[in-house]
PDB file of N, CA and C in Angstrom:
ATOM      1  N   UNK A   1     -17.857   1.523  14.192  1.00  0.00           N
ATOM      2  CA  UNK A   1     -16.552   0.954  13.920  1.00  0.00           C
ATOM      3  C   UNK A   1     -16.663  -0.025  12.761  1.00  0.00           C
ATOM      4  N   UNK A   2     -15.596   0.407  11.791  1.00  0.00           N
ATOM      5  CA  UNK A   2     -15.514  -0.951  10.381  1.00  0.00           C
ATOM      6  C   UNK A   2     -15.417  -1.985  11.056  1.00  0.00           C
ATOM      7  N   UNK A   3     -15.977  -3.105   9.823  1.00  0.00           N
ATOM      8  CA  UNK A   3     -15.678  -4.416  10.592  1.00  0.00           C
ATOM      9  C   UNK A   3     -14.069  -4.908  10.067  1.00  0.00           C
ATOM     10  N   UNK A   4     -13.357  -5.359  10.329  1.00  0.00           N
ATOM     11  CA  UNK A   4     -11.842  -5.425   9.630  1.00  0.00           C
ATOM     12  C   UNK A   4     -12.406  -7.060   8.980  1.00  0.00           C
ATOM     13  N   UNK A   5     -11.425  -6.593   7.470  1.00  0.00           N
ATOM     14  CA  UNK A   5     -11.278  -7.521   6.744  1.00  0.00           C
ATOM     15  C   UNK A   5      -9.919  -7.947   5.948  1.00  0.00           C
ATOM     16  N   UNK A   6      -9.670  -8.851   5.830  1.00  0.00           N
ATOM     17  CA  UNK A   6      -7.904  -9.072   4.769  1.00  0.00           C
ATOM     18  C   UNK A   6      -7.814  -8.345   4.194  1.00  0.00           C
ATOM     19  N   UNK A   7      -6.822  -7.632   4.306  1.00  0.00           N
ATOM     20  CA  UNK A   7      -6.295  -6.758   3.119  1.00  0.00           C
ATOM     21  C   UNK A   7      -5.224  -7.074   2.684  1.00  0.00           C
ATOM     22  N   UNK A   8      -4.787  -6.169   1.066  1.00  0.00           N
ATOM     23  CA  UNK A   8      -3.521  -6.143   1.271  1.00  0.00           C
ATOM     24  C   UNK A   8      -2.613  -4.776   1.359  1.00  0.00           C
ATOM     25  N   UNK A   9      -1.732  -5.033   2.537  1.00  0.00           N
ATOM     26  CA  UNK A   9      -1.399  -4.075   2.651  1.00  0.00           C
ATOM     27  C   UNK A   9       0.417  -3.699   1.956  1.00  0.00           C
ATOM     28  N   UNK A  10       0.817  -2.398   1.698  1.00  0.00           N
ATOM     29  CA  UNK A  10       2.206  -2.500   1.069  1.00  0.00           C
ATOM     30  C   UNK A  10       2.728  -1.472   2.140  1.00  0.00           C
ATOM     31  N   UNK A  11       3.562  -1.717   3.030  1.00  0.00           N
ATOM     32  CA  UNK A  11       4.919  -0.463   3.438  1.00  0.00           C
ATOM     33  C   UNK A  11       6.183  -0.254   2.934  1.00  0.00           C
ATOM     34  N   UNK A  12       6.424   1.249   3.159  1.00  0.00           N
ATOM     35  CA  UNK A  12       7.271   1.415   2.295  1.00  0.00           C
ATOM     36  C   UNK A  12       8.219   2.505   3.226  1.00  0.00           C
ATOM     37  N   UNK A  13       9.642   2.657   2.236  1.00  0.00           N
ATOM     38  CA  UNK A  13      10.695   2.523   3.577  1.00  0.00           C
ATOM     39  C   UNK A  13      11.151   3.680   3.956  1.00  0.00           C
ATOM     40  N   UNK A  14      10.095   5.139   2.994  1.00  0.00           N
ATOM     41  CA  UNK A  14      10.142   6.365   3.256  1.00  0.00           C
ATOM     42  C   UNK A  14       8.909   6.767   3.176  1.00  0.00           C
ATOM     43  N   UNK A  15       8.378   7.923   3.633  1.00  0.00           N
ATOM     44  CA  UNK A  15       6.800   8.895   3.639  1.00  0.00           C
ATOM     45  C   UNK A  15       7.055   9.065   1.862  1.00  0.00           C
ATOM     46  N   UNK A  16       8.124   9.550   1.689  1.00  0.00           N
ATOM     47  CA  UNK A  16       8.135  10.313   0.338  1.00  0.00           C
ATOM     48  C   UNK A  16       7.410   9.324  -0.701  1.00  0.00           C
ATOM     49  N   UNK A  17       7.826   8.058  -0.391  1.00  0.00           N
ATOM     50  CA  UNK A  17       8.018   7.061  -1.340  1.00  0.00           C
ATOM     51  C   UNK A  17       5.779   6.621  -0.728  1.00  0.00           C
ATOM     52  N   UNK A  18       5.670   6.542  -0.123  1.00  0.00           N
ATOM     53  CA  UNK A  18       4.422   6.373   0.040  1.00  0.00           C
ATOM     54  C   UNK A  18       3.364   7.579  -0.168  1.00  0.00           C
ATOM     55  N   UNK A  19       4.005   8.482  -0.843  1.00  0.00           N
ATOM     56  CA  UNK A  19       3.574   9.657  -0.958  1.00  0.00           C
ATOM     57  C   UNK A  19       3.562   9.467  -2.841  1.00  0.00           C
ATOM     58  N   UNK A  20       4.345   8.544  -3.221  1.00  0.00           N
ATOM     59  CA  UNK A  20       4.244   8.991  -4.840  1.00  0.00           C
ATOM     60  C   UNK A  20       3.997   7.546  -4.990  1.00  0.00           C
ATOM     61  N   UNK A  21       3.331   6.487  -4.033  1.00  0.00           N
ATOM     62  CA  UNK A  21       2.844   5.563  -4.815  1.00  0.00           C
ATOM     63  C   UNK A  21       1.246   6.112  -4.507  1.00  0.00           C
ATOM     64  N   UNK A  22       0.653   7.190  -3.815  1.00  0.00           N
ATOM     65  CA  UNK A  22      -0.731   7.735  -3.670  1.00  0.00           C
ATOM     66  C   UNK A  22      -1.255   8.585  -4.987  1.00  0.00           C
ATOM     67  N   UNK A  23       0.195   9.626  -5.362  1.00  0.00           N
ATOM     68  CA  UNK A  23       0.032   9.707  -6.375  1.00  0.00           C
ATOM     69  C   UNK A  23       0.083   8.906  -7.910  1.00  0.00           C
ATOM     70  N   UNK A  24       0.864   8.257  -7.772  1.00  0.00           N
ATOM     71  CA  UNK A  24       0.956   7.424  -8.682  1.00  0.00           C
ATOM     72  C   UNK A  24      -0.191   6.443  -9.114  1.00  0.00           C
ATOM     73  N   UNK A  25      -0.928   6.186  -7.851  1.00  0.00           N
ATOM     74  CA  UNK A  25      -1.931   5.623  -7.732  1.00  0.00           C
ATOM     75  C   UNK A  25      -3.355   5.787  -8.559  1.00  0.00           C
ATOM     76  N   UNK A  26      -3.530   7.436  -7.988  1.00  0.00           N
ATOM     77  CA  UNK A  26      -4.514   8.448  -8.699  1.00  0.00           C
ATOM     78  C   UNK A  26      -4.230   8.513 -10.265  1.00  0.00           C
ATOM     79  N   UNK A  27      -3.481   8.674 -10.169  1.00  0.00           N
ATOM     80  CA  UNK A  27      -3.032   9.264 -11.698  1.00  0.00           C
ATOM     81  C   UNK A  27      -3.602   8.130 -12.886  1.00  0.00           C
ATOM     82  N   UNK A  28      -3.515   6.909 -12.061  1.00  0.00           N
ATOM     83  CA  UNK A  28      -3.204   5.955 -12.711  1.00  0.00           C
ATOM     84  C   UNK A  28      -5.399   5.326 -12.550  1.00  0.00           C
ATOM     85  N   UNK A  29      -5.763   5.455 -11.876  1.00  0.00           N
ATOM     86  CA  UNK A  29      -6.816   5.374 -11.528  1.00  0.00           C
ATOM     87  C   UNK A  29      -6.763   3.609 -10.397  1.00  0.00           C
ATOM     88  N   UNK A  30      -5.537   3.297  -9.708  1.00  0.00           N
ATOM     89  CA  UNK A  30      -5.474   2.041  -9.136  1.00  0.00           C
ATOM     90  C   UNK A  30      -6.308   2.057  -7.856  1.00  0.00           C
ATOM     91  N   UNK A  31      -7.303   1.270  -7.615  1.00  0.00           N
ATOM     92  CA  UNK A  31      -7.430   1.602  -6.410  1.00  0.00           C
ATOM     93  C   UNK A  31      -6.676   1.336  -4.987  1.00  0.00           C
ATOM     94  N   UNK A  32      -7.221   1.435  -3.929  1.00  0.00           N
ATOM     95  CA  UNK A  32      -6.508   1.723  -2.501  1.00  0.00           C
ATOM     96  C   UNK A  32      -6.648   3.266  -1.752  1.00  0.00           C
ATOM     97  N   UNK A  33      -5.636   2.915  -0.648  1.00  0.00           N
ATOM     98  CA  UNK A  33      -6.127   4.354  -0.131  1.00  0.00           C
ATOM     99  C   UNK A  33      -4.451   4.286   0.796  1.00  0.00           C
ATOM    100  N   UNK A  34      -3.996   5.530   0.968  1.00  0.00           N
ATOM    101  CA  UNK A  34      -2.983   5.502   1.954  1.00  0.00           C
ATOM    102  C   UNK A  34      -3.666   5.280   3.483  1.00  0.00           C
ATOM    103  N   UNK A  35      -3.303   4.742   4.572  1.00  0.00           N
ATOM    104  CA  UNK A  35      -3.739   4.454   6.376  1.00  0.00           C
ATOM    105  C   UNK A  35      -2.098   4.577   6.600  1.00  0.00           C
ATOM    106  N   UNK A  36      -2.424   4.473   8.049  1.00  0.00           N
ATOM    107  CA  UNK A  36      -1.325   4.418   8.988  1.00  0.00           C
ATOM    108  C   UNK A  36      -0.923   2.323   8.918  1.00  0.00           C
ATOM    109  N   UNK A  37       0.104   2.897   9.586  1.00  0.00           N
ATOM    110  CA  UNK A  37       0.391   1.123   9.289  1.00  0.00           C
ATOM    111  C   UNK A  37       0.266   0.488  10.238  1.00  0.00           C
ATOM    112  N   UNK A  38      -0.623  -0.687   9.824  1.00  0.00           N
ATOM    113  CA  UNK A  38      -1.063  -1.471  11.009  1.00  0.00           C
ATOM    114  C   UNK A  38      -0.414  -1.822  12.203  1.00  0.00           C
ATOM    115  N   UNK A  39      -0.264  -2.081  13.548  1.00  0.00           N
ATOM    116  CA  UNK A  39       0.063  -2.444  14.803  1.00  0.00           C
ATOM    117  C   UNK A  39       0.906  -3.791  14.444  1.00  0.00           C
ATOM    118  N   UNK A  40      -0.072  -4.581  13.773  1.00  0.00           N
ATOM    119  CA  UNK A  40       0.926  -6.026  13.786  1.00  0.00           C
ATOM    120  C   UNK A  40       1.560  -6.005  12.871  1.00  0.00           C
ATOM    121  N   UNK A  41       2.353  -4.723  12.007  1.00  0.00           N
ATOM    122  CA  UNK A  41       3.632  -4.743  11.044  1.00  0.00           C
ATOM    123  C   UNK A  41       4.233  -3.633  11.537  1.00  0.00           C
ATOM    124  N   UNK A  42       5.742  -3.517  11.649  1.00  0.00           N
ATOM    125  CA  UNK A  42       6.598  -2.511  11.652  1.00  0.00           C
ATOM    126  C   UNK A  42       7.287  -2.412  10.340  1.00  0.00           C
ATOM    127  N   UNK A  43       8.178  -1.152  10.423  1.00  0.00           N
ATOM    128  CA  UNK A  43       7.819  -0.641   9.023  1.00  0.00           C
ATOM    129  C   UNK A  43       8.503   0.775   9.068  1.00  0.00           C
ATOM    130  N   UNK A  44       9.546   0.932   7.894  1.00  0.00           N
ATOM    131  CA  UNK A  44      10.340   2.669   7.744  1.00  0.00           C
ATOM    132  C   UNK A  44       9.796   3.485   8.350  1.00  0.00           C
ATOM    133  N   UNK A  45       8.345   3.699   7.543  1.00  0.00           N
ATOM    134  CA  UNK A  45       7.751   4.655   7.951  1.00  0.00           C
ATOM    135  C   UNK A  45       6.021   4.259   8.508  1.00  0.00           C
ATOM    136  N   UNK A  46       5.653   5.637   8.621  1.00  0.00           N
ATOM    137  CA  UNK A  46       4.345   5.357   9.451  1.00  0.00           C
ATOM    138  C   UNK A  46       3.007   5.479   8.163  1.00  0.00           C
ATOM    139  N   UNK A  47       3.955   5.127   7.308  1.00  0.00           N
ATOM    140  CA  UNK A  47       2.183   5.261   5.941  1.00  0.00           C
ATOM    141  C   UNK A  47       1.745   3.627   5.281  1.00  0.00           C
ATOM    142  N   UNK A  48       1.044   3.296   4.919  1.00  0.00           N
ATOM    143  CA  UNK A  48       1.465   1.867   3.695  1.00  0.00           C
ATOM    144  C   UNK A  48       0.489   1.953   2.823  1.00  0.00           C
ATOM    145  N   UNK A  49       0.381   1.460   1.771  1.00  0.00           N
ATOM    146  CA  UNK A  49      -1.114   1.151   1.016  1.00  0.00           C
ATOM    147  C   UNK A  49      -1.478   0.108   0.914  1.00  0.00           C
ATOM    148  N   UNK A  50      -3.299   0.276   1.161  1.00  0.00           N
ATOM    149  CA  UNK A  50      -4.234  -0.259   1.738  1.00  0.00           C
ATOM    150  C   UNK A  50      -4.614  -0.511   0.351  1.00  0.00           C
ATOM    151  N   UNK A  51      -5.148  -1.724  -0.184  1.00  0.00           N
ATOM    152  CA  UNK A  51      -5.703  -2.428  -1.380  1.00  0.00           C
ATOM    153  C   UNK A  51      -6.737  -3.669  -1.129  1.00  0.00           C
ATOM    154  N   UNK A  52      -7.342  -4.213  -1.905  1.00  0.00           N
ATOM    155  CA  UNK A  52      -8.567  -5.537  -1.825  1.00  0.00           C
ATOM    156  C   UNK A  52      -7.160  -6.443  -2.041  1.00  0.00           C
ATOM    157  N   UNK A  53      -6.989  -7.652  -2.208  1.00  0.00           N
ATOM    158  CA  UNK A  53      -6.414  -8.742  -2.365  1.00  0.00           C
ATOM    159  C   UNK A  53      -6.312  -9.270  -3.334  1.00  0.00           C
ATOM    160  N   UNK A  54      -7.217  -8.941  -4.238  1.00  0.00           N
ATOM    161  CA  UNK A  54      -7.662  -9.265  -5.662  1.00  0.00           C
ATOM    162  C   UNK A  54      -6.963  -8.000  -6.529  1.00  0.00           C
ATOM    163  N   UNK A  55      -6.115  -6.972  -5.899  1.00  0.00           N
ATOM    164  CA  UNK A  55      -5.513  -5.937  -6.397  1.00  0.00           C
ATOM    165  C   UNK A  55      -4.364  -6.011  -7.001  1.00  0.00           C
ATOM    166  N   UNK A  56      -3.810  -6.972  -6.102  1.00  0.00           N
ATOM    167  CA  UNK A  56      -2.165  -7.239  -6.087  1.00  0.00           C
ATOM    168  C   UNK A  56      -1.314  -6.934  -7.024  1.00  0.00           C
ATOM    169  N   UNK A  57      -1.950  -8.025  -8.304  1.00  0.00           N
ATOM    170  CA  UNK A  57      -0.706  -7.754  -9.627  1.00  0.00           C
ATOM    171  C   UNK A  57      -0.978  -6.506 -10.183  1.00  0.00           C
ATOM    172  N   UNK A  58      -2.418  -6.036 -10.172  1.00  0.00           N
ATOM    173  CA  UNK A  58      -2.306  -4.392 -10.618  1.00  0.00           C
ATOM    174  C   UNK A  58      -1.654  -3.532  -9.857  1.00  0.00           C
ATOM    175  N   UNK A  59      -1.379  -3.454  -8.668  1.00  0.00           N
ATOM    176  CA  UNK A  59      -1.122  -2.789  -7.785  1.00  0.00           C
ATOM    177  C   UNK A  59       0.715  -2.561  -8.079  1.00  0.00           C
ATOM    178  N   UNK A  60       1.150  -4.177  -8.328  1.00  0.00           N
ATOM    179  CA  UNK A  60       2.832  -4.796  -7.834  1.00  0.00           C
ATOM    180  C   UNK A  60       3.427  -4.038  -9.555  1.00  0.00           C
ATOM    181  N   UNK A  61       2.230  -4.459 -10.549  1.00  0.00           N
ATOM    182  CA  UNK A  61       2.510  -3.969 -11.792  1.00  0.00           C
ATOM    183  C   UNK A  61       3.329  -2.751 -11.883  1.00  0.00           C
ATOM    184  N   UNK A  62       2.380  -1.679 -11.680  1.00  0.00           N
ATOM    185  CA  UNK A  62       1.868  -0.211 -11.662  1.00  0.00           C
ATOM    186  C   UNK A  62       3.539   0.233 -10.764  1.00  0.00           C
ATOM    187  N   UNK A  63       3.724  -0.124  -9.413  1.00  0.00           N
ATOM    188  CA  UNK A  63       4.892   0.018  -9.051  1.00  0.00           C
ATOM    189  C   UNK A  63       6.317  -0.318  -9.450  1.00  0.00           C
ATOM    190  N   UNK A  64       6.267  -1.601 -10.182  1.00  0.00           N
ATOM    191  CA  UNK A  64       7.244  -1.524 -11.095  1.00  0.00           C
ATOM    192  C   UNK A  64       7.629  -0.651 -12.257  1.00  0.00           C
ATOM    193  N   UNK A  65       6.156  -0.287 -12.678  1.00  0.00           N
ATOM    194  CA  UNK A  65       6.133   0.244 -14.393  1.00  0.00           C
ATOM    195  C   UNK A  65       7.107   1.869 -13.471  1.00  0.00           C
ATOM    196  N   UNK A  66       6.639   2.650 -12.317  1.00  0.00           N
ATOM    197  CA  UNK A  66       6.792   3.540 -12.270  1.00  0.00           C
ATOM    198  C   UNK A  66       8.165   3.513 -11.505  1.00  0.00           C
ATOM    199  N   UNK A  67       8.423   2.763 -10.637  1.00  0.00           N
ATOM    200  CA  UNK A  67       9.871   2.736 -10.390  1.00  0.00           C
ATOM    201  C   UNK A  67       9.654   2.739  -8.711  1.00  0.00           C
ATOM    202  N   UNK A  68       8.194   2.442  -7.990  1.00  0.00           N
ATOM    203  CA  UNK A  68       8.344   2.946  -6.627  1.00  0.00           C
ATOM    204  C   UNK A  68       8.591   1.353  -6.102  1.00  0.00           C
ATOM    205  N   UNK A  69       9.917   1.346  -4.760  1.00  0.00           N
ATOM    206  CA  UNK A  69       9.662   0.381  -4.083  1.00  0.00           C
ATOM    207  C   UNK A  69       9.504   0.207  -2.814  1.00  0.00           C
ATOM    208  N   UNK A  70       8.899  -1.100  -3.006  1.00  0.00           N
ATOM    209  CA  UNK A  70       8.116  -1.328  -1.491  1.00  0.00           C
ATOM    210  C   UNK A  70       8.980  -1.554  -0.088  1.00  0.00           C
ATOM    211  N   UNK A  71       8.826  -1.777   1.095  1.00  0.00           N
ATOM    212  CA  UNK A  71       9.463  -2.344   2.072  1.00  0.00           C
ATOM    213  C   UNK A  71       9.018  -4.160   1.945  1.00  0.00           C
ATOM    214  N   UNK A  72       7.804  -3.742   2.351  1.00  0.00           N
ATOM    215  CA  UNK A  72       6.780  -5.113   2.060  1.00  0.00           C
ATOM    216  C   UNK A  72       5.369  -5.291   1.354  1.00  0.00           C
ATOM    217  N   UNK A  73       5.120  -6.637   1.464  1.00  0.00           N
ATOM    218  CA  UNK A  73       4.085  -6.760   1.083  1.00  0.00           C
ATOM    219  C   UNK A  73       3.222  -7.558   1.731  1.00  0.00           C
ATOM    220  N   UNK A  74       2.213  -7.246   3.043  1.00  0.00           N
ATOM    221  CA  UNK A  74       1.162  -8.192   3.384  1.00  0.00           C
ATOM    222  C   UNK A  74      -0.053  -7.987   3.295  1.00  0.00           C
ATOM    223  N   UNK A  75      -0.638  -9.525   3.633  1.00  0.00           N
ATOM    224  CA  UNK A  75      -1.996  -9.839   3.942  1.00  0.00           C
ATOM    225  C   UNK A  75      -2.019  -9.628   4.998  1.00  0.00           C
ATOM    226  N   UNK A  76      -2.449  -8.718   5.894  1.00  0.00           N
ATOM    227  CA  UNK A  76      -3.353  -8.537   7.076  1.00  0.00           C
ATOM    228  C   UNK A  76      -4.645  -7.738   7.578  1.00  0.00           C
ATOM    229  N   UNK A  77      -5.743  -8.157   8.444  1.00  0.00           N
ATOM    230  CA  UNK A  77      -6.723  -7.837   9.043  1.00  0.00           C
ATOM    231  C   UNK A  77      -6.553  -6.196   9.012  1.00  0.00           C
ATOM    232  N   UNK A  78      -7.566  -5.304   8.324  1.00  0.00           N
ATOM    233  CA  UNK A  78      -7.088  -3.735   8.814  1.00  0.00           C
ATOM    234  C   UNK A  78      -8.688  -3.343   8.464  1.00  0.00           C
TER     235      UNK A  78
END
C-alpha cells in the first residue's frame, strides 16, 4: 500500500471534462494522472486530477490556456 501524501487534487463537474483535461494534459506533456476522487471531497463526477503541489500554476495555466474548467481545487492526503 502507497504511503499517502498532499496532493493536489482538481474535480471537475463532468467525466467528459476530466477526460480532456487527461488529454490535454498529455499532449501538453503536464504532469499528473487521472484517480477516482477522493472520499473526503464530493464532486460532479467520479474522476479529478491528481498533481505534486508544486504543479499548480502549470497545471491552473494549461487549463485556462485550453478552456477546461474545474469544479475545484484541493490540497488533500491521496
Amino acid at each position: 500500500m502507497r504511503k499517502k501524501e498532499l496532493k493536489l487534487v482538481v474535480t471537475f463537474h463532468t467525466t467528459a471534462d476530466a477526460m480532456a483535461m487527461e488529454k490535454a494534459c498529455k499532449e501538453r506533456s503536464v504532469p499528473g494522472r487521472i484517480i477516482p476522487v477522493p472520499r473526503a471531497i464530493s464532486a460532479g463526477c467520479g474522476l479529478s486530477w491528481c498533481a505534486e503541489l508544486s504543479d499548480r500554476e502549470e497545471i491552473v495555466s494549461m487549463m485556462k490556456t485550453v478552456g477546461i474548467e474545474e469544479e475545484e481545487i484541493h490540497e488533500c492526503m491521496v
